[in-house]
PDB file of N, CA and C in Angstrom:
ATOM      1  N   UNK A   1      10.620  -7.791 -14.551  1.00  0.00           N
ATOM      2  CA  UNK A   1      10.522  -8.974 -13.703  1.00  0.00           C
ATOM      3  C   UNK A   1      10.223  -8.565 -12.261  1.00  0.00           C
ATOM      4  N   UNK A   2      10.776  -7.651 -11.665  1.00  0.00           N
ATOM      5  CA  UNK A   2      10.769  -6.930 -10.251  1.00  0.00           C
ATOM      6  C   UNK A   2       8.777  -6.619 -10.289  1.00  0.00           C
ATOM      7  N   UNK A   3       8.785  -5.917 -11.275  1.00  0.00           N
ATOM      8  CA  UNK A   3       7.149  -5.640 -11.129  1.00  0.00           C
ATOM      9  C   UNK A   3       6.035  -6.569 -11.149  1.00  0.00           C
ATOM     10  N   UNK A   4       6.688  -8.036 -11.827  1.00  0.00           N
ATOM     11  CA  UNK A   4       5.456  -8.394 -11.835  1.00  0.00           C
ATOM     12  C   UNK A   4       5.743  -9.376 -10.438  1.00  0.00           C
ATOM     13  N   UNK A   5       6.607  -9.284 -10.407  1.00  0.00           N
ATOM     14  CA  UNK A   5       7.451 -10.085  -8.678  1.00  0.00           C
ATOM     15  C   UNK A   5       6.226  -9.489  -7.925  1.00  0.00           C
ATOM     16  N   UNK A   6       6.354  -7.790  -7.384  1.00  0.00           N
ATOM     17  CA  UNK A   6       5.819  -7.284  -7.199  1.00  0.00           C
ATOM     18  C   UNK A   6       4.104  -7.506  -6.623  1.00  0.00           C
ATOM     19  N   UNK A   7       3.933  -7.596  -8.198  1.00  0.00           N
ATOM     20  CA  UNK A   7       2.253  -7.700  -8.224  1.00  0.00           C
ATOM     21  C   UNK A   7       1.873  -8.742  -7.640  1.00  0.00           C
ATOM     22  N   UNK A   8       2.701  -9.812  -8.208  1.00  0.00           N
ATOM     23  CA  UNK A   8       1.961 -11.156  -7.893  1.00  0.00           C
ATOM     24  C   UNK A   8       2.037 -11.300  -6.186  1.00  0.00           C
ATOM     25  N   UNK A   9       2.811 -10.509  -5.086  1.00  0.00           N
ATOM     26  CA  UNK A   9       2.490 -10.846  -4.027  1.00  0.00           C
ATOM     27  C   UNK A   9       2.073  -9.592  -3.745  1.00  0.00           C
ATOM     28  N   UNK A  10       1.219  -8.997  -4.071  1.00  0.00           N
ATOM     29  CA  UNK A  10       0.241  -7.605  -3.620  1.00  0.00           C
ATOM     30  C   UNK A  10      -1.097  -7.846  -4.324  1.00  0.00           C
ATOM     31  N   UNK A  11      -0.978  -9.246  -4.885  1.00  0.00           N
ATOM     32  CA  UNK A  11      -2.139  -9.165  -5.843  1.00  0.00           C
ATOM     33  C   UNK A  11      -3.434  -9.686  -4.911  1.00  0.00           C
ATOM     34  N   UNK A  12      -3.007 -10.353  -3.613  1.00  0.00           N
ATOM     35  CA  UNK A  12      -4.334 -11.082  -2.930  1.00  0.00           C
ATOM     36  C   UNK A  12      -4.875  -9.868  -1.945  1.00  0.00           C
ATOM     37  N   UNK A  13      -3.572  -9.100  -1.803  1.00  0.00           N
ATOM     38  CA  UNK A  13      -3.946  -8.317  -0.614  1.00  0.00           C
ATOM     39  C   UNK A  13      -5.216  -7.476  -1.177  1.00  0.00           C
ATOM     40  N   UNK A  14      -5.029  -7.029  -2.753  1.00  0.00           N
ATOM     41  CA  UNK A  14      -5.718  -5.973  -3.312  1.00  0.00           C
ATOM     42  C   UNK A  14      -7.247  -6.508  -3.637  1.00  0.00           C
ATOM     43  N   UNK A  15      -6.860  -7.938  -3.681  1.00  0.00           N
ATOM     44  CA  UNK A  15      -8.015  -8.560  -3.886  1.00  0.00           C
ATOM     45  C   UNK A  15      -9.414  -8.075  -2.687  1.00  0.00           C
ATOM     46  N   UNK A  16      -8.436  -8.318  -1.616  1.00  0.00           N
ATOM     47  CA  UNK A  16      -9.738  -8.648  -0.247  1.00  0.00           C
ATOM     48  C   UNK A  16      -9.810  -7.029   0.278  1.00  0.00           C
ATOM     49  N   UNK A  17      -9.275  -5.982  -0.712  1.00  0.00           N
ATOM     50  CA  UNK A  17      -9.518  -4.786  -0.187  1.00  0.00           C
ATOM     51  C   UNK A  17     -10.202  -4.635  -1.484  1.00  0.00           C
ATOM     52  N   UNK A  18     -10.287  -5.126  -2.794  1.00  0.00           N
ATOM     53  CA  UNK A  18     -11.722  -4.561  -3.591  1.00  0.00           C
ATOM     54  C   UNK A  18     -13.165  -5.161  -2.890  1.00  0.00           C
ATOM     55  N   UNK A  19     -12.830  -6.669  -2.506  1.00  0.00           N
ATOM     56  CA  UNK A  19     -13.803  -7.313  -1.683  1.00  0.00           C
ATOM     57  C   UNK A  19     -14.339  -6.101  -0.049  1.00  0.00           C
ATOM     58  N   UNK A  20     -13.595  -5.719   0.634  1.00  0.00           N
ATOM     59  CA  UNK A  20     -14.039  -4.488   1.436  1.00  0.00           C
ATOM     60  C   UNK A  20     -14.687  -3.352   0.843  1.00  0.00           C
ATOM     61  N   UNK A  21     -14.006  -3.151  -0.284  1.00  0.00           N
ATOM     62  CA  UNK A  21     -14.834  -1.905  -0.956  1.00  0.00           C
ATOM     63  C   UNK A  21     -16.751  -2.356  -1.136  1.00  0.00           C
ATOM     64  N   UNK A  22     -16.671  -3.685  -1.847  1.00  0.00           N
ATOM     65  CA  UNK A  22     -17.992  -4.282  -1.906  1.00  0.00           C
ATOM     66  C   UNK A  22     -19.025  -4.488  -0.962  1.00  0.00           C
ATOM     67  N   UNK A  23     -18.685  -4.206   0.348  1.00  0.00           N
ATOM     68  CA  UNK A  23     -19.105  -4.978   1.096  1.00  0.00           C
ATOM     69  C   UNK A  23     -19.678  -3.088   2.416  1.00  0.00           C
ATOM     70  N   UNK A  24     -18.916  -2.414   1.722  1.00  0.00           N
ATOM     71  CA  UNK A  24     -19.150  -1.217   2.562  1.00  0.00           C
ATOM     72  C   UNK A  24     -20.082   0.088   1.111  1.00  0.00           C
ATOM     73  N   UNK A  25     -21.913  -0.227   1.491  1.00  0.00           N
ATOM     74  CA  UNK A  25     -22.180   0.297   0.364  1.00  0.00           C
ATOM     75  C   UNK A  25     -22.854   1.745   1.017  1.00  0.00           C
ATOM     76  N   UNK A  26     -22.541   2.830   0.467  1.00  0.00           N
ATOM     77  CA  UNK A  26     -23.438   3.773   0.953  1.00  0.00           C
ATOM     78  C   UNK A  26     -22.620   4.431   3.092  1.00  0.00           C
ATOM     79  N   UNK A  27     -21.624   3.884   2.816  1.00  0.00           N
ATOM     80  CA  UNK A  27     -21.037   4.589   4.015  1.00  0.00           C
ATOM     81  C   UNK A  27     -22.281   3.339   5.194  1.00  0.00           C
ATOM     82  N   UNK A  28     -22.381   2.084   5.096  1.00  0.00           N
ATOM     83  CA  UNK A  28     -23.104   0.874   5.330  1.00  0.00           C
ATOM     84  C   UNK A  28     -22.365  -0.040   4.817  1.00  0.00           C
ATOM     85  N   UNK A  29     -22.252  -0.719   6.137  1.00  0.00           N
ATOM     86  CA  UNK A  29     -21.610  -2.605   5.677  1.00  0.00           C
ATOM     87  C   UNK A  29     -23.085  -2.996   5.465  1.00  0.00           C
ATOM     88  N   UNK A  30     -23.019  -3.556   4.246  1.00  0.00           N
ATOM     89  CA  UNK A  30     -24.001  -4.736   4.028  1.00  0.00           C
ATOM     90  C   UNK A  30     -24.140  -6.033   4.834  1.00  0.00           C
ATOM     91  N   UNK A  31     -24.943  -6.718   5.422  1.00  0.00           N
ATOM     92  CA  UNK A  31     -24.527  -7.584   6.462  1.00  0.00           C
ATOM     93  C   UNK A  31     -24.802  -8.608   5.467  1.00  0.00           C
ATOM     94  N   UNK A  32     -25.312  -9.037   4.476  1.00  0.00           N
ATOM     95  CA  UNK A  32     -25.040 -10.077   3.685  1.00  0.00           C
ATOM     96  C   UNK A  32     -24.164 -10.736   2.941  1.00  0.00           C
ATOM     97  N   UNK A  33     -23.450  -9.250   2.701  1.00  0.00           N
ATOM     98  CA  UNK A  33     -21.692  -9.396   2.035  1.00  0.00           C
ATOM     99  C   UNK A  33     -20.629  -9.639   3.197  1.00  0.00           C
ATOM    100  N   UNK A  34     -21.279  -9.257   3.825  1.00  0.00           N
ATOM    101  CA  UNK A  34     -20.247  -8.932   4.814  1.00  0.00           C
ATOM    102  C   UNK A  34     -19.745 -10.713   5.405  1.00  0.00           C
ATOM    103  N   UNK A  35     -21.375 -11.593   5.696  1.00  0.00           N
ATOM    104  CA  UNK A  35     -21.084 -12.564   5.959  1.00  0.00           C
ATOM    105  C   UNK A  35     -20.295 -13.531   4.620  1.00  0.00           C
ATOM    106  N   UNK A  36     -20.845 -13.413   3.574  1.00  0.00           N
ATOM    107  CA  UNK A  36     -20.133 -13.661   2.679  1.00  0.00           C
ATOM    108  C   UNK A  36     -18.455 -13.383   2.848  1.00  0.00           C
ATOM    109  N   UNK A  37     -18.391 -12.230   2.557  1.00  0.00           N
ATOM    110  CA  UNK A  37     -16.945 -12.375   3.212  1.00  0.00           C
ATOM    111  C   UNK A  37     -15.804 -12.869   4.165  1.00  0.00           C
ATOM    112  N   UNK A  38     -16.403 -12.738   4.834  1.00  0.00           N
ATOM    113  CA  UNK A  38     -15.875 -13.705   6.598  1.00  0.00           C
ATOM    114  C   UNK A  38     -16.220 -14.965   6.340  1.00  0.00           C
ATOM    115  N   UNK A  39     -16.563 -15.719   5.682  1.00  0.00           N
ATOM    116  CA  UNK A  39     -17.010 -17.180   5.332  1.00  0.00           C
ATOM    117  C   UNK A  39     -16.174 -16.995   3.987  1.00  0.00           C
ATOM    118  N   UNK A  40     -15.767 -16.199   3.405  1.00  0.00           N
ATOM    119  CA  UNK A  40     -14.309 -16.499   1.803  1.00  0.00           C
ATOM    120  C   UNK A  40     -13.135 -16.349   3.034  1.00  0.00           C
ATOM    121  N   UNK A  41     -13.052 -15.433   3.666  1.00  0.00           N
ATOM    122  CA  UNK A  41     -11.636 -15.339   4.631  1.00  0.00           C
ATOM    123  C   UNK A  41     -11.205 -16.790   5.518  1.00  0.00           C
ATOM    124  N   UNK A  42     -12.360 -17.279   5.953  1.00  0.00           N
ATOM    125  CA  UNK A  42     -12.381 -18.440   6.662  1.00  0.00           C
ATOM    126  C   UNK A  42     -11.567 -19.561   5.752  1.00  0.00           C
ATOM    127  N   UNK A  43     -12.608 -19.498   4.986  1.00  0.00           N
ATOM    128  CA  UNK A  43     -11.758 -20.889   3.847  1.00  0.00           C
ATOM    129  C   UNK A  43     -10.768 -20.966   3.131  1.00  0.00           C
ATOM    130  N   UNK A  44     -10.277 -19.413   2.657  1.00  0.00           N
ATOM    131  CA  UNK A  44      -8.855 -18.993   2.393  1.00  0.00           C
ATOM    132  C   UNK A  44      -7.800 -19.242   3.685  1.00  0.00           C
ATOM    133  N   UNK A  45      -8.234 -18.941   4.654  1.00  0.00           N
ATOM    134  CA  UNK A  45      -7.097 -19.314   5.752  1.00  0.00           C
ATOM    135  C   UNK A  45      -7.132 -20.589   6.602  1.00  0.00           C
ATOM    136  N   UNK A  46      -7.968 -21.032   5.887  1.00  0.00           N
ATOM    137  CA  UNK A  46      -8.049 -23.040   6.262  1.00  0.00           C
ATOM    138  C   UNK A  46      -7.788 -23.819   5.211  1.00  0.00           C
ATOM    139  N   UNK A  47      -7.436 -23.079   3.682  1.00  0.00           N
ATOM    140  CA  UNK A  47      -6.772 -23.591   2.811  1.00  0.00           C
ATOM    141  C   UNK A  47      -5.512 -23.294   2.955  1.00  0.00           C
ATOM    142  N   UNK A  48      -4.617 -22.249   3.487  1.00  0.00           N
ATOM    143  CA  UNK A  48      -3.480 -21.953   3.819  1.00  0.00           C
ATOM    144  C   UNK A  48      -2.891 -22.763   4.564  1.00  0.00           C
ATOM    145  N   UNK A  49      -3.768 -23.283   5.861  1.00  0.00           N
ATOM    146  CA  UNK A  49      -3.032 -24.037   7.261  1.00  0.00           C
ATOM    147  C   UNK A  49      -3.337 -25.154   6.588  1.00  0.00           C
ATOM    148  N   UNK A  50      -3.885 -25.490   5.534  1.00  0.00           N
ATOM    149  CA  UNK A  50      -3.767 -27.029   5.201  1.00  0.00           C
ATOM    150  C   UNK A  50      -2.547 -26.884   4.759  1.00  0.00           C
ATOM    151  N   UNK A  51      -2.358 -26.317   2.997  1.00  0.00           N
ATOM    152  CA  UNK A  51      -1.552 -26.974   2.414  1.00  0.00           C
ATOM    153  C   UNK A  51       0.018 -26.121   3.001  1.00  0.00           C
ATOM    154  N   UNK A  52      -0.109 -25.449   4.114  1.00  0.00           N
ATOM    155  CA  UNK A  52       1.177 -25.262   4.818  1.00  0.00           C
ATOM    156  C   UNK A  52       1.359 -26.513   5.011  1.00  0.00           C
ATOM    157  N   UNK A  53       0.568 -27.381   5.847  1.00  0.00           N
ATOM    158  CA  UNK A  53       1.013 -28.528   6.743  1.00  0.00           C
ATOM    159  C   UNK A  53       1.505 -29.281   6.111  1.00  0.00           C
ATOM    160  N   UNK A  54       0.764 -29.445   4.608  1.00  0.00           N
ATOM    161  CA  UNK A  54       1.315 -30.668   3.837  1.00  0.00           C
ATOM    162  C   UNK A  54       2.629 -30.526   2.850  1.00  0.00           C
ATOM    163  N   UNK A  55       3.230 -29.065   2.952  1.00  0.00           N
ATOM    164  CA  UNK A  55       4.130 -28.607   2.580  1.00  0.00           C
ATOM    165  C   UNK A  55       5.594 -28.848   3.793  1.00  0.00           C
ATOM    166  N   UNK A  56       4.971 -28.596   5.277  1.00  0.00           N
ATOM    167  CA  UNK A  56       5.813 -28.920   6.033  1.00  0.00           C
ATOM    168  C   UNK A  56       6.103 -30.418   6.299  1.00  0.00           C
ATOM    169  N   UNK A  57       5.090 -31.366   5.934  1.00  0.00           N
ATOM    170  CA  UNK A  57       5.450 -33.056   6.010  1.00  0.00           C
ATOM    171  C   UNK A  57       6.020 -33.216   4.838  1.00  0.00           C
ATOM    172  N   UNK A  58       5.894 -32.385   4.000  1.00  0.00           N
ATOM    173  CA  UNK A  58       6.963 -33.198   2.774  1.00  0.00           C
ATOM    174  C   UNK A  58       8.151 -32.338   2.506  1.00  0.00           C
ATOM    175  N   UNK A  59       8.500 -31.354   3.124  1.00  0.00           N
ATOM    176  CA  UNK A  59      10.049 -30.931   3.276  1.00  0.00           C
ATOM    177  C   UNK A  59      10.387 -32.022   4.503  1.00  0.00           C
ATOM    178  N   UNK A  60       9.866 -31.917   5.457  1.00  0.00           N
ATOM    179  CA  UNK A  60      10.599 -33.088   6.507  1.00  0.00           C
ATOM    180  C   UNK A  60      10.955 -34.445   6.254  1.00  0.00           C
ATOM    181  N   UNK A  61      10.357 -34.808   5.231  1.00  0.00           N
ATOM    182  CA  UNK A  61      10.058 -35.951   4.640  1.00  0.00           C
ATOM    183  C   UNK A  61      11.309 -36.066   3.506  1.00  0.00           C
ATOM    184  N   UNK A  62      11.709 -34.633   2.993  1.00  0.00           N
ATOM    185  CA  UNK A  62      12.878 -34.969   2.169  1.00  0.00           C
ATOM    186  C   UNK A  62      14.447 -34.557   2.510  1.00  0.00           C
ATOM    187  N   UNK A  63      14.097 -34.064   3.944  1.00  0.00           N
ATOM    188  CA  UNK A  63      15.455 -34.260   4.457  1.00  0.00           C
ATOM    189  C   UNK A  63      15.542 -35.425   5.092  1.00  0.00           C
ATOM    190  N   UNK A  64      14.527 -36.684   5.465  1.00  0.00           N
ATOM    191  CA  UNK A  64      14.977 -37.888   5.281  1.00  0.00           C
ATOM    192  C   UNK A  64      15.927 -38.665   3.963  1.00  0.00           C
ATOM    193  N   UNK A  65      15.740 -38.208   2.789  1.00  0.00           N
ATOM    194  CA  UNK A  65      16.541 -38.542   1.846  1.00  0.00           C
ATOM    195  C   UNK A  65      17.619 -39.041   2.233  1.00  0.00           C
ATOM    196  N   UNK A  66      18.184 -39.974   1.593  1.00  0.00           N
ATOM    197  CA  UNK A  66      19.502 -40.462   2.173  1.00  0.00           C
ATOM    198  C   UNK A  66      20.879 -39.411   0.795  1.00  0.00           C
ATOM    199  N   UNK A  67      20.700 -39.235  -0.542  1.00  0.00           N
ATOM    200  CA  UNK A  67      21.099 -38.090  -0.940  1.00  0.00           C
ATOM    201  C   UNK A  67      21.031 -36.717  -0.745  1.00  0.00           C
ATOM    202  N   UNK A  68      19.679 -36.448  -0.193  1.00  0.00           N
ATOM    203  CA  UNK A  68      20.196 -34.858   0.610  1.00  0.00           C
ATOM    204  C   UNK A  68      21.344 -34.597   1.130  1.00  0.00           C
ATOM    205  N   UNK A  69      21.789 -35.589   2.122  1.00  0.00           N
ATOM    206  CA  UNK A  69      22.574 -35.252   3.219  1.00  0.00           C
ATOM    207  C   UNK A  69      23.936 -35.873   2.941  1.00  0.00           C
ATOM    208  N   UNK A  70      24.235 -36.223   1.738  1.00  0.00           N
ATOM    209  CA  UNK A  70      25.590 -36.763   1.412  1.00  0.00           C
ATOM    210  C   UNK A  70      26.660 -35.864   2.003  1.00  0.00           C
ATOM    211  N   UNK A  71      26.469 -34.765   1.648  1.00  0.00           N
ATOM    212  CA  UNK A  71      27.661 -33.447   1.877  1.00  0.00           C
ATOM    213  C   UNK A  71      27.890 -32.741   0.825  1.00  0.00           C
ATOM    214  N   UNK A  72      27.455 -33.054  -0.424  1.00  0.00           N
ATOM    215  CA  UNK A  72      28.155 -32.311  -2.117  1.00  0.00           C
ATOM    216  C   UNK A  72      27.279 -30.777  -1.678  1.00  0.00           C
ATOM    217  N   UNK A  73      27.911 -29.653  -2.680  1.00  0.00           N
ATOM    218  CA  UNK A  73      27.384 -28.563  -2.792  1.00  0.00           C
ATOM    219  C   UNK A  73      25.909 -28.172  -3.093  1.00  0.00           C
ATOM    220  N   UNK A  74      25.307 -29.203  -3.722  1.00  0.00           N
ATOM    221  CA  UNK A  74      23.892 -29.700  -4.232  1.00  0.00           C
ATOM    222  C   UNK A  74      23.088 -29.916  -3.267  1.00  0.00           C
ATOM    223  N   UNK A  75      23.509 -30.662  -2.525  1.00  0.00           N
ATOM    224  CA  UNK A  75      22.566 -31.023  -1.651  1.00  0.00           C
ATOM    225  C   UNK A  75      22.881 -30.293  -0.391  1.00  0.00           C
ATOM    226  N   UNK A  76      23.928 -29.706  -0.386  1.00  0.00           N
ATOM    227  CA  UNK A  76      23.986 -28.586   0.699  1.00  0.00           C
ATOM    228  C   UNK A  76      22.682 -27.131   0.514  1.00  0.00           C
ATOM    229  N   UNK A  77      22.801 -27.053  -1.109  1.00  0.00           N
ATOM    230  CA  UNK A  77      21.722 -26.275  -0.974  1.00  0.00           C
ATOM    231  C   UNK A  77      20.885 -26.089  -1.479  1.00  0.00           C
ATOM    232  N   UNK A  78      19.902 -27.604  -1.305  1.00  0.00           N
ATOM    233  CA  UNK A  78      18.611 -28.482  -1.043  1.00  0.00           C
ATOM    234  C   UNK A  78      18.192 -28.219   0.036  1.00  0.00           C
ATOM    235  N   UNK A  79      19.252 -28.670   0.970  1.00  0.00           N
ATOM    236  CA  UNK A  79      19.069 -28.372   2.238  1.00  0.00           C
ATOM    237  C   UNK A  79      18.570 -27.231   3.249  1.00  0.00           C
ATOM    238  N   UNK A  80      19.704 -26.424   2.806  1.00  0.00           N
ATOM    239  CA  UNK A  80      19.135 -24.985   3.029  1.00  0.00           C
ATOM    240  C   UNK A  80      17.821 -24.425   2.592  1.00  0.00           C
ATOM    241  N   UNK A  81      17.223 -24.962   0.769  1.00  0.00           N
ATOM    242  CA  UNK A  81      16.457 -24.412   0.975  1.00  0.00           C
ATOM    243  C   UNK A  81      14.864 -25.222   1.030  1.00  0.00           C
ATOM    244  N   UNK A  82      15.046 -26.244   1.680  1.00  0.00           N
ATOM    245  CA  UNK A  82      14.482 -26.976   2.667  1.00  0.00           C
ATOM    246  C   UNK A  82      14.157 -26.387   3.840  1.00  0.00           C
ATOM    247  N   UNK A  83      15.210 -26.189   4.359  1.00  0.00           N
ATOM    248  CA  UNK A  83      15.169 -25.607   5.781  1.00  0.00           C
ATOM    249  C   UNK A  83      13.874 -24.199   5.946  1.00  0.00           C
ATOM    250  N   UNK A  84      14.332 -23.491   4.400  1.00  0.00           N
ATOM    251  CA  UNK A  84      13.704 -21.701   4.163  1.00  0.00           C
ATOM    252  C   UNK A  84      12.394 -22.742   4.192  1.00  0.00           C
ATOM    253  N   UNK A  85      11.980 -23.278   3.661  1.00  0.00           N
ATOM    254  CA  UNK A  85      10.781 -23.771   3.298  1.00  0.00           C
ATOM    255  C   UNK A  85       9.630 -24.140   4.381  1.00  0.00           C
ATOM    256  N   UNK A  86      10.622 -24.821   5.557  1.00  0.00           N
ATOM    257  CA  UNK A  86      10.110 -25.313   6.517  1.00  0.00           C
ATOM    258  C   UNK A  86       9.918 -24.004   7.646  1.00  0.00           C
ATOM    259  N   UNK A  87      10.358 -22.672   7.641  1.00  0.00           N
ATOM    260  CA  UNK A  87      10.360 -21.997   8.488  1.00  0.00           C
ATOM    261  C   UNK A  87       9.250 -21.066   7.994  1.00  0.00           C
ATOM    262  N   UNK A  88       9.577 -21.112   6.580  1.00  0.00           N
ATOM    263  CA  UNK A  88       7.847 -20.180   5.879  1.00  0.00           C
ATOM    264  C   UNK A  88       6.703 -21.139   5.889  1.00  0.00           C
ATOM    265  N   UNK A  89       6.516 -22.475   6.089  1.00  0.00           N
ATOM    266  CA  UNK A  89       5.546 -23.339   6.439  1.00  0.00           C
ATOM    267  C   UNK A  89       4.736 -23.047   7.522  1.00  0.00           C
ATOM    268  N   UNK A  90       6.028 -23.551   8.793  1.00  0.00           N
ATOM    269  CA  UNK A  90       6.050 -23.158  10.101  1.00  0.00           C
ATOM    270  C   UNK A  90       5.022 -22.006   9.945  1.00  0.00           C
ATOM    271  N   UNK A  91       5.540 -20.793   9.985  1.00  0.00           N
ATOM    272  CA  UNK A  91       4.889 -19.060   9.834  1.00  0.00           C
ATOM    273  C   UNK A  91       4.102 -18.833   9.285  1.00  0.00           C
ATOM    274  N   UNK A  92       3.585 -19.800   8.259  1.00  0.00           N
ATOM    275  CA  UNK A  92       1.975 -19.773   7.429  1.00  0.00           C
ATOM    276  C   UNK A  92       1.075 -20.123   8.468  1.00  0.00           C
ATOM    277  N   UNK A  93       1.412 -21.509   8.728  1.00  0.00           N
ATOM    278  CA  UNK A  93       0.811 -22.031  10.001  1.00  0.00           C
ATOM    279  C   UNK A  93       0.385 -21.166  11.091  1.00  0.00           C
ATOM    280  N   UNK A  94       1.232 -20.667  11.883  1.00  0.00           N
ATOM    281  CA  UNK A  94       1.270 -19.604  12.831  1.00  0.00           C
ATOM    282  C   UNK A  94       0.020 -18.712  12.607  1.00  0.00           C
ATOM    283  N   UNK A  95       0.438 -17.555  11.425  1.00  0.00           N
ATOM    284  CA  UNK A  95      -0.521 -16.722  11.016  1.00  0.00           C
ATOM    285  C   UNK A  95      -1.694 -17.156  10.605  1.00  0.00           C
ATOM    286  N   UNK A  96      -1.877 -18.287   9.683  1.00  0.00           N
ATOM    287  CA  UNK A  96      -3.436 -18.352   9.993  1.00  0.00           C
ATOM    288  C   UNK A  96      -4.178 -19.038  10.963  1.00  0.00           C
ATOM    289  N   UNK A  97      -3.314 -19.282  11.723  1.00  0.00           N
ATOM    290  CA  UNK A  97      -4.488 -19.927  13.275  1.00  0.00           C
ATOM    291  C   UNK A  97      -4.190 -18.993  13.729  1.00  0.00           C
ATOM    292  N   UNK A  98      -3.457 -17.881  14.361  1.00  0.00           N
ATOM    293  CA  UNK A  98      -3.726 -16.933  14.727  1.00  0.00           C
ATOM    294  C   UNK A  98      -5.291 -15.979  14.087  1.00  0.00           C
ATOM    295  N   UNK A  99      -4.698 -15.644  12.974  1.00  0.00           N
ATOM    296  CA  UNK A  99      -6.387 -15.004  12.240  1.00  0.00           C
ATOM    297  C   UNK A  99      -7.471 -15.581  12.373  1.00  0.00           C
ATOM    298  N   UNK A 100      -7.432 -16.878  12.208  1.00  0.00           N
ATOM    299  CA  UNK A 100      -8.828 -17.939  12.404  1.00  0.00           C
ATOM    300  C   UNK A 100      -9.484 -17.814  13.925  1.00  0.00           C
ATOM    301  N   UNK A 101      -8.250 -17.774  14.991  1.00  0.00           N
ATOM    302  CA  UNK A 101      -8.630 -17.618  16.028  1.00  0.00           C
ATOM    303  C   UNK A 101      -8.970 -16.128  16.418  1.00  0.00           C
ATOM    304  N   UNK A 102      -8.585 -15.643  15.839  1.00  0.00           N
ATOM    305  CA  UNK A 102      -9.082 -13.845  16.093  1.00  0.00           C
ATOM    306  C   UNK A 102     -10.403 -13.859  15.617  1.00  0.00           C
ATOM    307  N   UNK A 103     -10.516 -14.017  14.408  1.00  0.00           N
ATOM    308  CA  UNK A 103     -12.249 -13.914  14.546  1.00  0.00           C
ATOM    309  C   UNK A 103     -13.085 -15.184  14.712  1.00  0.00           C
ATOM    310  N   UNK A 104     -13.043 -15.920  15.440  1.00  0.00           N
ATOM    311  CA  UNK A 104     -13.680 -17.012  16.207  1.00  0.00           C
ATOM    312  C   UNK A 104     -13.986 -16.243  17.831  1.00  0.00           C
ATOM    313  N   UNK A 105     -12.377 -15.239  18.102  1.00  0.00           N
ATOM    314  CA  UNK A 105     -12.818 -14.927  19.723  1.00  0.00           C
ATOM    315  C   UNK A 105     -13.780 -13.325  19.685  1.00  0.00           C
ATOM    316  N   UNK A 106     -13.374 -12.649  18.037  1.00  0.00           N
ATOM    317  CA  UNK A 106     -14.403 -11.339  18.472  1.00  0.00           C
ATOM    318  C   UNK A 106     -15.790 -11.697  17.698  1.00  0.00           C
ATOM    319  N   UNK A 107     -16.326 -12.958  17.264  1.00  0.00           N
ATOM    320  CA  UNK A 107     -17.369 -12.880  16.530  1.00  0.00           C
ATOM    321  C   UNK A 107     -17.973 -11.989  15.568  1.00  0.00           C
ATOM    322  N   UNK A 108     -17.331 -11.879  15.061  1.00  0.00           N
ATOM    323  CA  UNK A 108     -17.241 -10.975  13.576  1.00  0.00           C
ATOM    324  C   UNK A 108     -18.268 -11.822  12.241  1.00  0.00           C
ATOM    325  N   UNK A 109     -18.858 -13.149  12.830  1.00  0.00           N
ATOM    326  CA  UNK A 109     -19.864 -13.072  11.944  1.00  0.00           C
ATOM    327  C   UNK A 109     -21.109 -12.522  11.884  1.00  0.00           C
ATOM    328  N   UNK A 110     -21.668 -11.506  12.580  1.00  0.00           N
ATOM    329  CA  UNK A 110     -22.622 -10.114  12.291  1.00  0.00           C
ATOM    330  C   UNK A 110     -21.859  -9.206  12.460  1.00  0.00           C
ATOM    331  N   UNK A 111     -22.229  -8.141  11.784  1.00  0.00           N
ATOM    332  CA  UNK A 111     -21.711  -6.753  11.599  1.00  0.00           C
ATOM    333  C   UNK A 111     -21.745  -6.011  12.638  1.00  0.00           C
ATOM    334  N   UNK A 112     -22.434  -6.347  13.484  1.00  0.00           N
ATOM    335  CA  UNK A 112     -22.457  -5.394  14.757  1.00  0.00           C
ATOM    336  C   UNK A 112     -21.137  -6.237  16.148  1.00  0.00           C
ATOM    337  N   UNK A 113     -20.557  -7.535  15.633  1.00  0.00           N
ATOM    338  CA  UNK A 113     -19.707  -8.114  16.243  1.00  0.00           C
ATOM    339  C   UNK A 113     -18.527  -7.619  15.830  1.00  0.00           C
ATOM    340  N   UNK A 114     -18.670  -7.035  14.847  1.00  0.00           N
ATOM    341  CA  UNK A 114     -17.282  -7.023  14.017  1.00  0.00           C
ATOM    342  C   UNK A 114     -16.782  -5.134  14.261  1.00  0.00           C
ATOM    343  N   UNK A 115     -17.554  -4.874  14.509  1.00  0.00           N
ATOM    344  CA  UNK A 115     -17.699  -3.235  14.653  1.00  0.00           C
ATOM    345  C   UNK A 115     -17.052  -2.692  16.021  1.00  0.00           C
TER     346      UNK A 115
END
């Protein structure tokens, strides 16, 4: 269970480093892959800051509940992990407008921007 725990969150990273391998042919970035790539990174991290957001309106949305917040042990830890939910939302958020904005300010869509 630990391993495939494991994998499954090492599995994207490995992804966009076989995608680097592709994209660097002959000791040469390909500038066609390359844009290809930076246009998959783009939309992967504007699919992230979406469904962060819509992950963070609907935890906020269910500590409106009027049973969340009764007081029982249950909903004490709903709550809590509500709360975890909303702070890894939060931090999705963060990180990919940070990245989005990193390569928006070094222009990394030609290869000689990115270099």
């Amino acid at each position: 269970i630990l391993f495939q725990a494991v994998n499954s969150a090492f599995s994207p990273i490995l992804c966009y480093v076989r995608d680097i391998r592709k994209i660097w042919v002959d000791g040469v970035v390909d500038e066609s892959r390359w844009k290809t790539y930076i246009s998959k990174l783009r939309s992967d991290w504007d699919g992230y800051t979406l469904y962060s957001t819509v992950m963070l309106a609907v935890d906020v949305s269910f500590l409106t509940v009027p049973a969340a917040q009764n007081g029982t042990p249950t909903s004490n830890f709903s709550r809590y992990l509500i709360y975890l939910s909303i702070i890894f939302s939060v931090g999705t958020i963060m990180v990919s407008v940070n990245l989005t904005t990193q390569i928006r300010e070094h222009d990394v869509d030609s290869v000689f921007g990115a270099v």
